[in-house]
C-alpha atoms as a PDB file:
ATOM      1  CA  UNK A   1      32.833  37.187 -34.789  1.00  0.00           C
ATOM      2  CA  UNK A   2      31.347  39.674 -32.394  1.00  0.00           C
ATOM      3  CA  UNK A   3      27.970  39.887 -31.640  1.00  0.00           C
ATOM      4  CA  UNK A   4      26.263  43.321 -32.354  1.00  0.00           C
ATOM      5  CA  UNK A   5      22.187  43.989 -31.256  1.00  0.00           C
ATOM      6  CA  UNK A   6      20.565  46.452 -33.035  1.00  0.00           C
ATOM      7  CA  UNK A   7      19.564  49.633 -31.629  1.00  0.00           C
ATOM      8  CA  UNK A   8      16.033  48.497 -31.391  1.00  0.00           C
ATOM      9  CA  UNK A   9      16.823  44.994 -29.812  1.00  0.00           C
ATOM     10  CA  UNK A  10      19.442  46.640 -27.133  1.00  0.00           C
ATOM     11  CA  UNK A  11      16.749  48.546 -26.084  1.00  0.00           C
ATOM     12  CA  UNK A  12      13.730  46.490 -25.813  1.00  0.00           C
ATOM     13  CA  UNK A  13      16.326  43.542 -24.174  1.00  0.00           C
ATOM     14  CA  UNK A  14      17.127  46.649 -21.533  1.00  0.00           C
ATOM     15  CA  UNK A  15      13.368  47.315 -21.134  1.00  0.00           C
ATOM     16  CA  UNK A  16      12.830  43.489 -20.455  1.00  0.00           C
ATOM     17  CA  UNK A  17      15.660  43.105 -18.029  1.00  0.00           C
ATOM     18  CA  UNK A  18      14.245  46.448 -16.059  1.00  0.00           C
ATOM     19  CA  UNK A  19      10.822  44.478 -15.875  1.00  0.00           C
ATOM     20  CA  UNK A  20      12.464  41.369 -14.960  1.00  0.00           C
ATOM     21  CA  UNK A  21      14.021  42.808 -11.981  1.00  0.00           C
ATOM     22  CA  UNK A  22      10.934  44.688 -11.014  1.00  0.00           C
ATOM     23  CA  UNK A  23       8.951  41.903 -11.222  1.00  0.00           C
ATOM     24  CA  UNK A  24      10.816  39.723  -9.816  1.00  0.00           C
ATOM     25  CA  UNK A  25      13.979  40.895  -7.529  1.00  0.00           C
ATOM     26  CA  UNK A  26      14.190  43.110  -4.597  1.00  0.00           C
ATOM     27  CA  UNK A  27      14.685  46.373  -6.072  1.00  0.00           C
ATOM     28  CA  UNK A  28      14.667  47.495  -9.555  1.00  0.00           C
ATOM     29  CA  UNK A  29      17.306  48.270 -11.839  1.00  0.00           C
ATOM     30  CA  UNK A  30      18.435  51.490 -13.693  1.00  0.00           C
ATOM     31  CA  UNK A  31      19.149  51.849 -17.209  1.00  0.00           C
ATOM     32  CA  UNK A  32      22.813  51.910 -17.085  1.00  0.00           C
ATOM     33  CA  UNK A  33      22.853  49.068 -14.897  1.00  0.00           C
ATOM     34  CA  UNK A  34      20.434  46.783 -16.875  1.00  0.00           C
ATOM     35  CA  UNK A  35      22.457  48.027 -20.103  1.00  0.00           C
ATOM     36  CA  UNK A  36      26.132  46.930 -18.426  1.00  0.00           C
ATOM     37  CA  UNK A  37      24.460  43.327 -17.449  1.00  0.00           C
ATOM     38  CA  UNK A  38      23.294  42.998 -21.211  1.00  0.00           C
ATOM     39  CA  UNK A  39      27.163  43.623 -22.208  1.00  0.00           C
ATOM     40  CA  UNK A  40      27.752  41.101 -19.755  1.00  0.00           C
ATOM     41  CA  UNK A  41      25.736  38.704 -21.097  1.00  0.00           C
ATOM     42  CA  UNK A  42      26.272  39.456 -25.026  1.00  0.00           C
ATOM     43  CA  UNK A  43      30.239  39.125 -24.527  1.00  0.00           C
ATOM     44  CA  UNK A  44      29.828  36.136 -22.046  1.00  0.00           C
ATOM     45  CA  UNK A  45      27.142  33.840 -22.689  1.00  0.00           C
ATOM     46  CA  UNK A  46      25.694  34.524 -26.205  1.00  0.00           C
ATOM     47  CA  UNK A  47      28.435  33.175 -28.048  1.00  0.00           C
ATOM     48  CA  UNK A  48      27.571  30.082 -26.151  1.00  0.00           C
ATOM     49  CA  UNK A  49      23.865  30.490 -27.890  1.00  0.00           C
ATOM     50  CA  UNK A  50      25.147  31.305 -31.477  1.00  0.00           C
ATOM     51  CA  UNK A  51      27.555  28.753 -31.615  1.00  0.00           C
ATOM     52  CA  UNK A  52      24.610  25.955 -30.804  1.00  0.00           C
ATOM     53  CA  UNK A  53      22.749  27.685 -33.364  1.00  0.00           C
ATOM     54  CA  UNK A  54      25.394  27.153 -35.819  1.00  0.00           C
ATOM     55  CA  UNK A  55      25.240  24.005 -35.064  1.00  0.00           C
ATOM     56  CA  UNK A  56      21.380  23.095 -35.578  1.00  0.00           C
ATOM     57  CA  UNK A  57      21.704  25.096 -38.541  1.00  0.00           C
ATOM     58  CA  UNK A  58      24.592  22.695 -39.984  1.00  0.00           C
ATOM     59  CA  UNK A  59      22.947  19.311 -38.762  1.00  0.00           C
ATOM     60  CA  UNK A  60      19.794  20.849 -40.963  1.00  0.00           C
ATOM     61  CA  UNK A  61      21.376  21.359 -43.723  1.00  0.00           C
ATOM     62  CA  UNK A  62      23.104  18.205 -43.581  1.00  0.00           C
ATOM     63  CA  UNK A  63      20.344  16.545 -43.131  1.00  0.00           C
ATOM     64  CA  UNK A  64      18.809  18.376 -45.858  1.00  0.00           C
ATOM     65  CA  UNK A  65      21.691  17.877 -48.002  1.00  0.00           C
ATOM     66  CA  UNK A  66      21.425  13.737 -47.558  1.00  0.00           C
ATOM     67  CA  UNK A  67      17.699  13.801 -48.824  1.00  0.00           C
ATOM     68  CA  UNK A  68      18.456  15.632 -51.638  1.00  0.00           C
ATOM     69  CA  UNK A  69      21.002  12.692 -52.744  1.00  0.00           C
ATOM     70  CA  UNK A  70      18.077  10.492 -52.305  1.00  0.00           C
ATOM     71  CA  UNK A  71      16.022  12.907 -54.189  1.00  0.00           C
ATOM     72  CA  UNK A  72      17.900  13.400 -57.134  1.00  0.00           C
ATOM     73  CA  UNK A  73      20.239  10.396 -57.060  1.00  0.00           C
ATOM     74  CA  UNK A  74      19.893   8.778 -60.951  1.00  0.00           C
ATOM     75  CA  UNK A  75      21.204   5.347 -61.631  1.00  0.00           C
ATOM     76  CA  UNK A  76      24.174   5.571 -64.225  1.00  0.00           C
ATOM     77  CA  UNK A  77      24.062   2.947 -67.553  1.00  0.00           C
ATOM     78  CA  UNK A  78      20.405   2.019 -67.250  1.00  0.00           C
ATOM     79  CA  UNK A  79      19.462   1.665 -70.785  1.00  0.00           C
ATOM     80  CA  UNK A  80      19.981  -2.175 -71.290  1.00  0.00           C
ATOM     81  CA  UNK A  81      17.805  -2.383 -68.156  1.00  0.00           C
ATOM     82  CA  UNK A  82      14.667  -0.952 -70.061  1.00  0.00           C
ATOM     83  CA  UNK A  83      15.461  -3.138 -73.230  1.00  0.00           C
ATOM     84  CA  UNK A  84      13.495  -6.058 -74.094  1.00  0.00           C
ATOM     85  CA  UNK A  85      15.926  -9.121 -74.324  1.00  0.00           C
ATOM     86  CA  UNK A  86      16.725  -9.710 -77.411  1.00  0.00           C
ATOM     87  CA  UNK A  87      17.147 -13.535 -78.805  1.00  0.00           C
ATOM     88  CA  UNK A  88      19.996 -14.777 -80.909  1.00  0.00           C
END
């Protein structure tokens, strides 16, 4: 499955990654630039990062799915449990 950012989040993640390198490298970088390194890093390391989300999301539901059994679980032929004895 590829991963596809919005519009919106392309271009705030290209604004951030122009600030990051202002603030914080030796010279800035240009739109184009900062927009090829975001490619970069969709195609190379964010499947990475979806594919651990995937997997929190599964041990949650599991996890989620086991409580419910304990939740909802209902003990099977429990009439003669809630009877008085009876005496011959």
């Amino acid at each position: 499955m590829a991963i596809e950012l919005d519009k919106d989040v392309r271009d705030r993640a290209i604004a951030s990654l122009q600030r990051y390198f202002t603030e914080n490298m030796d010279e800035p970088i240009g739109n184009i630039q900062a927009g090829a390194l975001l490619h970069f890093f969709v195609e190379e390391v964010a499947p990475a990062i979806y594919n651990l989300a995937i997997a929190d999301a599964q041990q949650s539901l599991h996890a989620r799915v086991t409580e419910l059994d304990i939740e909802c679980h209902q003990e099977p032929f429990g009439y003669w449990k809630k009877q008085p004895a009876r005496k011959r």
